[in-house]
C-alpha atoms as a PDB file:
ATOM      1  CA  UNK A   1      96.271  57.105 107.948  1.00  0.00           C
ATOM      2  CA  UNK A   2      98.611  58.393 105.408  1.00  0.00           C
ATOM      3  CA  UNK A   3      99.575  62.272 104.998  1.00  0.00           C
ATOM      4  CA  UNK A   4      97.416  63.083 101.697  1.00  0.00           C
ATOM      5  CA  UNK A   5      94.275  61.345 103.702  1.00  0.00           C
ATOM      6  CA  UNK A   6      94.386  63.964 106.450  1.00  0.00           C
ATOM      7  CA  UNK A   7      94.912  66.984 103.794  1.00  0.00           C
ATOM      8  CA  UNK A   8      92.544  69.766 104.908  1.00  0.00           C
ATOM      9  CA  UNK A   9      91.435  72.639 101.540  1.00  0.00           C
ATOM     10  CA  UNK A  10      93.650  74.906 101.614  1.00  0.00           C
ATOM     11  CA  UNK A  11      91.829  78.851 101.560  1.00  0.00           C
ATOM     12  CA  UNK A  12      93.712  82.118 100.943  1.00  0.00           C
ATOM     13  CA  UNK A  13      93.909  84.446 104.400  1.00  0.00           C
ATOM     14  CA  UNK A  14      91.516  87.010 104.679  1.00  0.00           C
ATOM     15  CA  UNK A  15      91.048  90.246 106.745  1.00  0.00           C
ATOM     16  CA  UNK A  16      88.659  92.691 106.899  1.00  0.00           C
ATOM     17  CA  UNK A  17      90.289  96.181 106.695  1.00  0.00           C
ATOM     18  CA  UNK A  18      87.836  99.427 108.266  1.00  0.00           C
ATOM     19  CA  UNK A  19      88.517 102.204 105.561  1.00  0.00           C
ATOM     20  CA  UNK A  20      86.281 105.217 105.945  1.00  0.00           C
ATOM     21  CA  UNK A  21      87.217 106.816 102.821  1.00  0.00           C
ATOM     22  CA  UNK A  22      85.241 103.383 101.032  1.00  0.00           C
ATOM     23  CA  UNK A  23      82.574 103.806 103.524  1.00  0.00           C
ATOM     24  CA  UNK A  24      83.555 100.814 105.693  1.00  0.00           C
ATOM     25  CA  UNK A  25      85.329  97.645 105.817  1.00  0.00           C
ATOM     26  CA  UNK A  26      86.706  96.363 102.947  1.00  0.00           C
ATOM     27  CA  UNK A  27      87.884  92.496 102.441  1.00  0.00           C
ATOM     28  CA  UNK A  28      91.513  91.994 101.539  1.00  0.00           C
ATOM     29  CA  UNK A  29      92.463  88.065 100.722  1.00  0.00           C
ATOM     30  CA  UNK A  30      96.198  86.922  99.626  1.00  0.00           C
ATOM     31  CA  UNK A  31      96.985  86.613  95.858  1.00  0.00           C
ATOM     32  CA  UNK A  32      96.654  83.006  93.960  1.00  0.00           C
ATOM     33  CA  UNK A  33     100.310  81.697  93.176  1.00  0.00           C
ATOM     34  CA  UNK A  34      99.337  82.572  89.624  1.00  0.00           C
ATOM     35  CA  UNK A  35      98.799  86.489  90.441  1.00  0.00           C
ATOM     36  CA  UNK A  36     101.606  86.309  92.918  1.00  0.00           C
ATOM     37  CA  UNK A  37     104.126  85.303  90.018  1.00  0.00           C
ATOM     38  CA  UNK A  38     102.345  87.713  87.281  1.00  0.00           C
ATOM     39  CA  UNK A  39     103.066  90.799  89.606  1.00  0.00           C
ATOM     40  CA  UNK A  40     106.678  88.980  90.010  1.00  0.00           C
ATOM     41  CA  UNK A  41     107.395  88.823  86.976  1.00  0.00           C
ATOM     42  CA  UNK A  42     105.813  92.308  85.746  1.00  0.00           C
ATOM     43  CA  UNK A  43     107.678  94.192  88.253  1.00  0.00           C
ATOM     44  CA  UNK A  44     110.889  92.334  87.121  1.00  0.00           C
ATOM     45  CA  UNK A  45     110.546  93.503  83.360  1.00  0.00           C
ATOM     46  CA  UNK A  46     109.195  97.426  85.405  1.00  0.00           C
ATOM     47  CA  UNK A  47     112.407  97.401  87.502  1.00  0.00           C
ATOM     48  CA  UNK A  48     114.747  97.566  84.472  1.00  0.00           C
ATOM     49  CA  UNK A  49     115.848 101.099  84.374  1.00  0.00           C
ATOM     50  CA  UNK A  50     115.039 102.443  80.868  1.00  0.00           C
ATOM     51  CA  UNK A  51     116.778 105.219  78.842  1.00  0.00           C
ATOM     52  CA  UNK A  52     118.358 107.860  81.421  1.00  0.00           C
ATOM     53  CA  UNK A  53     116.881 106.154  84.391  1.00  0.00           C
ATOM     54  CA  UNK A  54     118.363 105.269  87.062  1.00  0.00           C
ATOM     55  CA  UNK A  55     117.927 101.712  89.294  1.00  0.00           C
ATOM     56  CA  UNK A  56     115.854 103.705  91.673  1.00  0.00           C
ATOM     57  CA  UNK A  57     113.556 105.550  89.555  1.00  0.00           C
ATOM     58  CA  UNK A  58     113.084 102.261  87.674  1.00  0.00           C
ATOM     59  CA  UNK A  59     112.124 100.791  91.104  1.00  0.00           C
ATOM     60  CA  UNK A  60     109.777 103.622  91.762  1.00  0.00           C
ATOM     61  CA  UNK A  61     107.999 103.321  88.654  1.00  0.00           C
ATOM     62  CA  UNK A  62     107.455  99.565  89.185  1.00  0.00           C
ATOM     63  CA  UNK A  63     106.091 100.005  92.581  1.00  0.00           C
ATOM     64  CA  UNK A  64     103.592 103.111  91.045  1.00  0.00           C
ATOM     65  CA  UNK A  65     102.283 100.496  88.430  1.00  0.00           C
ATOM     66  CA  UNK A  66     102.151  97.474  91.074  1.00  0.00           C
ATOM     67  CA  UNK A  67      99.887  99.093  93.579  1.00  0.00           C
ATOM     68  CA  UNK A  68      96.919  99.321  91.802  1.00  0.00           C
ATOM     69  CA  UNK A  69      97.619  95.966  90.344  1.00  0.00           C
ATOM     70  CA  UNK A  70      97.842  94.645  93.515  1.00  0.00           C
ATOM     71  CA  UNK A  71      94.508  96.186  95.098  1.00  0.00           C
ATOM     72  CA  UNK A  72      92.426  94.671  91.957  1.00  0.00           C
ATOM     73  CA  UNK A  73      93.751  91.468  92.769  1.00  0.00           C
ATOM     74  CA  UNK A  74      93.172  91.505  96.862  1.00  0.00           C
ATOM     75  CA  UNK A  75      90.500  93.590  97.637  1.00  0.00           C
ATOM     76  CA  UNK A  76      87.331  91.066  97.362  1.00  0.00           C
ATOM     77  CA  UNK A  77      83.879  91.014  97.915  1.00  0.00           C
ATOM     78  CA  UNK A  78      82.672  88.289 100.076  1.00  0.00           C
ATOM     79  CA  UNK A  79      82.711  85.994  97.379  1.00  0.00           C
ATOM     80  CA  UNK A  80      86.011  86.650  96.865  1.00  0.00           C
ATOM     81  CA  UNK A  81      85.255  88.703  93.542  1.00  0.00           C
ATOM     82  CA  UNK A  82      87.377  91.669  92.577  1.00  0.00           C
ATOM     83  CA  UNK A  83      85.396  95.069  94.164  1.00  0.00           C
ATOM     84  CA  UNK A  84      87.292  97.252  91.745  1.00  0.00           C
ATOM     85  CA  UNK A  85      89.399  97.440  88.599  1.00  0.00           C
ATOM     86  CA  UNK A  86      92.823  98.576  88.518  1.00  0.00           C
ATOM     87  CA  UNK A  87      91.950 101.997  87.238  1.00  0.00           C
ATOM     88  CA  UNK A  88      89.258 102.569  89.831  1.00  0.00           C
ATOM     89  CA  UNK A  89      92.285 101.865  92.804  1.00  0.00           C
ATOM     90  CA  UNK A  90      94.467 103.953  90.620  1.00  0.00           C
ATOM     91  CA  UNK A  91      92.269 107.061  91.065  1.00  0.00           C
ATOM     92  CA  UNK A  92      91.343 105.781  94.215  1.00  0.00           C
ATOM     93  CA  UNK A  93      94.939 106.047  95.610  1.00  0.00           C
ATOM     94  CA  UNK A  94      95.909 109.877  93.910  1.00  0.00           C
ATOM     95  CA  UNK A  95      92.630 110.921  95.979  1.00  0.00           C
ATOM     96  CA  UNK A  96      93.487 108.727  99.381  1.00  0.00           C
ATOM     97  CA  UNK A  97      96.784 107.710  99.044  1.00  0.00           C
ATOM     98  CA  UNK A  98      97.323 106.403 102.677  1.00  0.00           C
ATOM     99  CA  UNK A  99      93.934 104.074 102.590  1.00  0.00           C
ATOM    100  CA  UNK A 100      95.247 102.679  99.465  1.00  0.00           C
ATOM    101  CA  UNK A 101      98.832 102.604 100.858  1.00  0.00           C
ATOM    102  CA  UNK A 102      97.487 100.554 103.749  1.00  0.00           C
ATOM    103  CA  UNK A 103      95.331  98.211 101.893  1.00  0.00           C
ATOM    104  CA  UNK A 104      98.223  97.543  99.837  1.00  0.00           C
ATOM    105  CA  UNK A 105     100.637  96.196 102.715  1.00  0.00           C
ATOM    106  CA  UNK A 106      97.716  94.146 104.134  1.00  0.00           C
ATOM    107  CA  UNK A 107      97.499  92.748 100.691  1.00  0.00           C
ATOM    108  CA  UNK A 108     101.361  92.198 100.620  1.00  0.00           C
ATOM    109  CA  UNK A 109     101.389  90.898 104.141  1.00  0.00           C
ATOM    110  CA  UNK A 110      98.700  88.321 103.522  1.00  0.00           C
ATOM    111  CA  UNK A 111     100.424  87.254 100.124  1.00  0.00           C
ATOM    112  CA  UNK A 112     103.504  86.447 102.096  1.00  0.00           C
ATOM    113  CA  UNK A 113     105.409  89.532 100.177  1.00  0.00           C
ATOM    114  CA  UNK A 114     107.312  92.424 101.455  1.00  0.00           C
ATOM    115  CA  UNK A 115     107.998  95.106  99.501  1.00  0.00           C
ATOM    116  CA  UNK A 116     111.075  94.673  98.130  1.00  0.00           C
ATOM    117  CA  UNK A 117     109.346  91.464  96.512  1.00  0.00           C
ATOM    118  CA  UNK A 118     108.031  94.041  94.399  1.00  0.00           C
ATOM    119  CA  UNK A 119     110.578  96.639  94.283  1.00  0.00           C
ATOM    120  CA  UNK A 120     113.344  94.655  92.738  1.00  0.00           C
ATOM    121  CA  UNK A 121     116.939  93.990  93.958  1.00  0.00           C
END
């Protein structure tokens, strides 16, 4: 029996996530390699400090625009379908910042990212 005959699908990780302020749990899955390098390379061309800026307010204003981005991507219905829009996690997050917080770094975790992955060097 060679290797590729014993190849099992492959599935992105998954965890449910309990989140009162949605009203219950929530699903959070791991981003595709092709979301994974879009946020890459989007925070890359966000990190560059612009004008007056400095390298860590560059940073910051990567990470503001990455959250949201992030939460569109990993938090799924169970048939692994977006539940919300970026702009629905962005004014989701200014009223319940930690819950959104939180379901980011699951999202990260599960992706195999940390967050300087997404904040630059």
């Amino acid at each position: 029996m060679t290797a590729l005959s014993r190849l099992q699908p492959v599935a992105l990780p998954r965890e449910a996530v309990l989140v009162p302020a949605l009203g219950g749990e929530v699903i959070v899955q791991g981003l595709l390699l092709s979301q994974r390098l879009e946020l890459h390379a989007l925070q890359t061309d966000l990190s560059t400090p612009r004008g007056d800026e400095t390298a860590d307010q560059a940073r910051n204003r990567a990470g503001a625009h990455i959250v949201p981005l992030m939460l569109a991507a990993a938090v799924v219905s169970p048939e692994g379908r977006p539940l919300w829009g970026a702009a629905d996690w962005e004014t989701f997050g200014a009223v319940h910042p930690g819950p959104a917080l939180e379901l980011f770094d699951v999202a990260m975790r599960l992706s195999g990212m940390r967050v300087r992955d997404v904040q630059g060097p």
